[in-house]
N, C-alpha and C. Protein backbone atom coordinates (compact mmCIF):
# COMPACT_ATOMS: atom_id res chain seq x y z
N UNK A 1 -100.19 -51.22 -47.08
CA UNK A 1 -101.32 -50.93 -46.22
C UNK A 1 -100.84 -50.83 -44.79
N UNK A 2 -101.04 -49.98 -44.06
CA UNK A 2 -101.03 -49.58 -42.68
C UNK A 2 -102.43 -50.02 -41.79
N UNK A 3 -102.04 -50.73 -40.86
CA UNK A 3 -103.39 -51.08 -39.58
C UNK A 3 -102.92 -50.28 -38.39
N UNK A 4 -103.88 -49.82 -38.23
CA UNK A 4 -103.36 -48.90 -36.94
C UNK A 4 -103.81 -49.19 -35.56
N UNK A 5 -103.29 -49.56 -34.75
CA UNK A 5 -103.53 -50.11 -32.89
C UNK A 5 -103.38 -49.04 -32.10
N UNK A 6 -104.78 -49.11 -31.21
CA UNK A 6 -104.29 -48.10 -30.42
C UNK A 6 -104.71 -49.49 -28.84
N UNK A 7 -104.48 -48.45 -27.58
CA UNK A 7 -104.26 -48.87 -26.05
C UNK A 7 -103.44 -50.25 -26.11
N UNK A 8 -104.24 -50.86 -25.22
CA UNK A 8 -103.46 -52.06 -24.86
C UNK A 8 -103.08 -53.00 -25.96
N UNK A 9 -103.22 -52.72 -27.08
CA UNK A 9 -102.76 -53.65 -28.46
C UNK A 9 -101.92 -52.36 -28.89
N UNK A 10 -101.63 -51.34 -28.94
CA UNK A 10 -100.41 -51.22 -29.39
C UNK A 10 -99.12 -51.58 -28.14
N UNK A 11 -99.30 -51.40 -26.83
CA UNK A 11 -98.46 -51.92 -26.34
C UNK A 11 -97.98 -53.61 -26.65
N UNK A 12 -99.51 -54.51 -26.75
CA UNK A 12 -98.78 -56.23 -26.92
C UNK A 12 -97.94 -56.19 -28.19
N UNK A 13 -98.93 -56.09 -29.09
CA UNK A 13 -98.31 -55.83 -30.57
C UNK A 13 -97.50 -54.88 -31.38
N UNK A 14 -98.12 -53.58 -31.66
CA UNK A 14 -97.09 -52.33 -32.01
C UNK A 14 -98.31 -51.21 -32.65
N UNK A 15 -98.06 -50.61 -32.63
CA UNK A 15 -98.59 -49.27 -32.99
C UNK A 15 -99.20 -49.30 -33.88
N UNK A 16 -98.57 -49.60 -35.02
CA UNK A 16 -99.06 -50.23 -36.69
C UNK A 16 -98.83 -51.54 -37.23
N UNK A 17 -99.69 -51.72 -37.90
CA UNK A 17 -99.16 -52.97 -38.84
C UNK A 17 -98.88 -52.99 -40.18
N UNK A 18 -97.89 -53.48 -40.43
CA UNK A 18 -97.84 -52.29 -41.98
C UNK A 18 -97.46 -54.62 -43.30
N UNK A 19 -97.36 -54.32 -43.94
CA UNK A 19 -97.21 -55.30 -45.23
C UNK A 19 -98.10 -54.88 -46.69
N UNK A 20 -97.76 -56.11 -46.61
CA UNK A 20 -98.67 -56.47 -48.26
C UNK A 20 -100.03 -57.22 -47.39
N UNK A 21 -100.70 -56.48 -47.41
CA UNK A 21 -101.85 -56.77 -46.89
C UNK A 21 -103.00 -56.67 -47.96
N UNK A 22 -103.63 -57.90 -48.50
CA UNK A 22 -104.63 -57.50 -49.79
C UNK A 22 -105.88 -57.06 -49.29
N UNK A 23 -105.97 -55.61 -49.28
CA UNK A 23 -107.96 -55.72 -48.59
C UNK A 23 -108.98 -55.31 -49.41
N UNK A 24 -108.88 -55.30 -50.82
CA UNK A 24 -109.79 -55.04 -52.00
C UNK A 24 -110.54 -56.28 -51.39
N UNK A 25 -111.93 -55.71 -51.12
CA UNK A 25 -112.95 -57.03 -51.24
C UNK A 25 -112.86 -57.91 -49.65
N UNK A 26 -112.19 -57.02 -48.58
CA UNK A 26 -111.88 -58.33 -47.60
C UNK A 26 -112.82 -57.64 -46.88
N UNK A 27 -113.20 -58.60 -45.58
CA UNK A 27 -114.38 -58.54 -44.98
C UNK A 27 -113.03 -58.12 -43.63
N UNK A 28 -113.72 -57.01 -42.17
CA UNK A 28 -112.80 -56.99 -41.36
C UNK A 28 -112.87 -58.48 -40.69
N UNK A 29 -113.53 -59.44 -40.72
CA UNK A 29 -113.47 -61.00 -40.20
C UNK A 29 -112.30 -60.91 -40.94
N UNK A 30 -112.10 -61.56 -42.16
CA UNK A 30 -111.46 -61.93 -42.88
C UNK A 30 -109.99 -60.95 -42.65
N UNK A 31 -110.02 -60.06 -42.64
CA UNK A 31 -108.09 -59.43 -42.14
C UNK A 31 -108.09 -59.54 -40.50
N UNK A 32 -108.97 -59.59 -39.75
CA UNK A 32 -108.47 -60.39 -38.67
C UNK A 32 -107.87 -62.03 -38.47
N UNK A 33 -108.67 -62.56 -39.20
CA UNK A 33 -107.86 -63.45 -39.61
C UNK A 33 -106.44 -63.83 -40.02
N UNK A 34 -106.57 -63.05 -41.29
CA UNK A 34 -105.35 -62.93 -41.95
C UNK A 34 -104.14 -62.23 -41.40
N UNK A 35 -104.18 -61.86 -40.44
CA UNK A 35 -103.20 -61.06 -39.32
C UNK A 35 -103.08 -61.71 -38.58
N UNK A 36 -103.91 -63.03 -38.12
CA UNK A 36 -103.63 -63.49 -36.89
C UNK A 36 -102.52 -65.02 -37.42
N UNK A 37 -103.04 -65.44 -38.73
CA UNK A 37 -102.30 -66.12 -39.06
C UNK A 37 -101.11 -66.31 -39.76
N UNK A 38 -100.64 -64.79 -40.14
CA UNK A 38 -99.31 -64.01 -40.40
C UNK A 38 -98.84 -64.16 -39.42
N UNK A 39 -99.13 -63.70 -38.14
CA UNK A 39 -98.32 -63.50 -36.85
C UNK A 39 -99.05 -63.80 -35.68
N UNK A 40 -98.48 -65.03 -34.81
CA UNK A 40 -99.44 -64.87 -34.13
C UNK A 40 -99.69 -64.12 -32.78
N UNK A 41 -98.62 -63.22 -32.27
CA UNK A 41 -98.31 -62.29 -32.00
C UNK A 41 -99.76 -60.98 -32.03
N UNK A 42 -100.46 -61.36 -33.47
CA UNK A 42 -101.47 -60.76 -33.60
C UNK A 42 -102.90 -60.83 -33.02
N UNK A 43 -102.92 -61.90 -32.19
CA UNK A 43 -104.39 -62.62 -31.40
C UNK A 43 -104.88 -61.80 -30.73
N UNK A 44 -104.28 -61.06 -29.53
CA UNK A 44 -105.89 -60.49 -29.68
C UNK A 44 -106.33 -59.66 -30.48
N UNK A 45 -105.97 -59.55 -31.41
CA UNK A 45 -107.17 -58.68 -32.46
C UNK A 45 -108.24 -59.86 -32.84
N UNK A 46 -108.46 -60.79 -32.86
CA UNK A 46 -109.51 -62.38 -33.04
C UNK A 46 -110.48 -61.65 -31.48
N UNK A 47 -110.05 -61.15 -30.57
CA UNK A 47 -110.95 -61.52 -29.32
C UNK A 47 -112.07 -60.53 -30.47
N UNK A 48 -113.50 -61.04 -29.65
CA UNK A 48 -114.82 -60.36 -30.10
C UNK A 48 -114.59 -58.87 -29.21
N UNK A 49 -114.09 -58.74 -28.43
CA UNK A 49 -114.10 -57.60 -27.62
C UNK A 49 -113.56 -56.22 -28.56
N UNK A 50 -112.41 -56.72 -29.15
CA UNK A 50 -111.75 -55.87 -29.73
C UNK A 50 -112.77 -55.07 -30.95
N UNK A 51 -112.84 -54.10 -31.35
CA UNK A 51 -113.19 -53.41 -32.11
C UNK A 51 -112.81 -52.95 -33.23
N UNK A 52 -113.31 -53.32 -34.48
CA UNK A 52 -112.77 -52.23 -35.78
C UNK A 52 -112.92 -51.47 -35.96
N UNK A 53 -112.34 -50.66 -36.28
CA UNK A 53 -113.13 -48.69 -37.06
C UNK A 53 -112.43 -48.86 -38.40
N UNK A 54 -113.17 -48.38 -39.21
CA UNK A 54 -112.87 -48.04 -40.79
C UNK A 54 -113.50 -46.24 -41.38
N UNK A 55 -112.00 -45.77 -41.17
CA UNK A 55 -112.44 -44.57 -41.52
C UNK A 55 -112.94 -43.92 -40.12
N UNK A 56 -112.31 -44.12 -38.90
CA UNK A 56 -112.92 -43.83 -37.51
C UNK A 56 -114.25 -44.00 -37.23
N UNK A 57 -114.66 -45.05 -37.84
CA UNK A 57 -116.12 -45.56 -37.48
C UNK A 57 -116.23 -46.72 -36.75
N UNK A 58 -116.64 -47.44 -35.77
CA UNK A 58 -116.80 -48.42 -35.65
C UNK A 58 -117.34 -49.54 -36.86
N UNK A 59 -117.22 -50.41 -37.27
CA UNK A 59 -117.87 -51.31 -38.10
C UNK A 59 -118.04 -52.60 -37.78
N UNK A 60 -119.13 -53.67 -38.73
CA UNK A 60 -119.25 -55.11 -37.99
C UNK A 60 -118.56 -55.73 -38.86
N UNK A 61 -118.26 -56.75 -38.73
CA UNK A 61 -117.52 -57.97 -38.90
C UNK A 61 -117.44 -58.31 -40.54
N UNK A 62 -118.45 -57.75 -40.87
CA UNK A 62 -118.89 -58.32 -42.07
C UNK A 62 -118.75 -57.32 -43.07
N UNK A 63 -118.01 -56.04 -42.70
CA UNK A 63 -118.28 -54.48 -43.54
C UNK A 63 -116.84 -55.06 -43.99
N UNK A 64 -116.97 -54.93 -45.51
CA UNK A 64 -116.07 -54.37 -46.75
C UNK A 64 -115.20 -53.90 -46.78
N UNK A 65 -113.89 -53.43 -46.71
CA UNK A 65 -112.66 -52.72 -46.73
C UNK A 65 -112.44 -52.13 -48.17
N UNK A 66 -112.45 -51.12 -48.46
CA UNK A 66 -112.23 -50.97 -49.60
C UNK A 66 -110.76 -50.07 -49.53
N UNK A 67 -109.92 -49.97 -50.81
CA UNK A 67 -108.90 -49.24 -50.65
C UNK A 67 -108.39 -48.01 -50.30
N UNK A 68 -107.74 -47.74 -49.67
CA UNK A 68 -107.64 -46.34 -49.41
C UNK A 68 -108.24 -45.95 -47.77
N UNK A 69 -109.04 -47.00 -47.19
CA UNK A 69 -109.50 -46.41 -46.14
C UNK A 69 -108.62 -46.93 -45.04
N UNK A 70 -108.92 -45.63 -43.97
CA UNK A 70 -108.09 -45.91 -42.65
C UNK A 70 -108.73 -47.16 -41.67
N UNK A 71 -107.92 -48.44 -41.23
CA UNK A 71 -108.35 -49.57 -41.05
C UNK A 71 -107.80 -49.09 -39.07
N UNK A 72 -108.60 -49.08 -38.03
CA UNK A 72 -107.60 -49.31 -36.93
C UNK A 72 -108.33 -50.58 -35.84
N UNK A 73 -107.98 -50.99 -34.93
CA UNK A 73 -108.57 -52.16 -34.19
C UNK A 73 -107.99 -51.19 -32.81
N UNK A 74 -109.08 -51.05 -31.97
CA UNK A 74 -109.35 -50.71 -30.73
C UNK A 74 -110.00 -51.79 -29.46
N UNK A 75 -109.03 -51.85 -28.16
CA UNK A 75 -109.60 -52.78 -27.50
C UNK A 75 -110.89 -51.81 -26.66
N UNK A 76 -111.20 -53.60 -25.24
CA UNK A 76 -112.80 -52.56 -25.24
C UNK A 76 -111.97 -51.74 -23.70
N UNK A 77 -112.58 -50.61 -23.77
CA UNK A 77 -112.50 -49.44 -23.03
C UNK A 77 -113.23 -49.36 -21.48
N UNK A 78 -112.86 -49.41 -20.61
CA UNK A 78 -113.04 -49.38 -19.26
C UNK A 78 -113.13 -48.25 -18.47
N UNK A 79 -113.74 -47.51 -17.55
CA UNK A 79 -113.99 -46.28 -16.90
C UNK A 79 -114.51 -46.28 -15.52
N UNK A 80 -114.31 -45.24 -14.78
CA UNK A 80 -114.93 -45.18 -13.34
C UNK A 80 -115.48 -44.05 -13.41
């Protein structure tokens, strides 16, 4: 499984996150988690700020991962 980071989390962390990552059935709470306590290197993806998309959607906390879909974590976005 591939996690994909974009802005200021692919610079802390890296671009992707790639392992044995199980996400049949995981909640995005639950693989934030599980990333943060693989590495902890991985924290801010835990901040509430940060954002999931599944499948380039935004999603909440509590949405399903099912296999096959594109997982990425986006921080929050700033403008003038």
């Amino acid at each position: 499984m591939k996690i994909l980071l974009f802005g200021s989390l692919s610079e802390k962390i890296a671009r992707e996150v790639t392992g044995d990552i199980p996400l049949e059935g995981c909640s995005v709470a639950a693989l934030r988690k599980m990333l943060v306590d693989r590495d902890p290197s991985c924290a801010p993806l835990a901040r509430p700020s940060t954002r999931a998309c599944v499948d380039q959607v935004i999603v909440p906390e509590d949405f399903v991962i099912r296999p096959g879909q594109e997982v990425a974590f986006v921080p929050p976005v700033s403008g003038g």
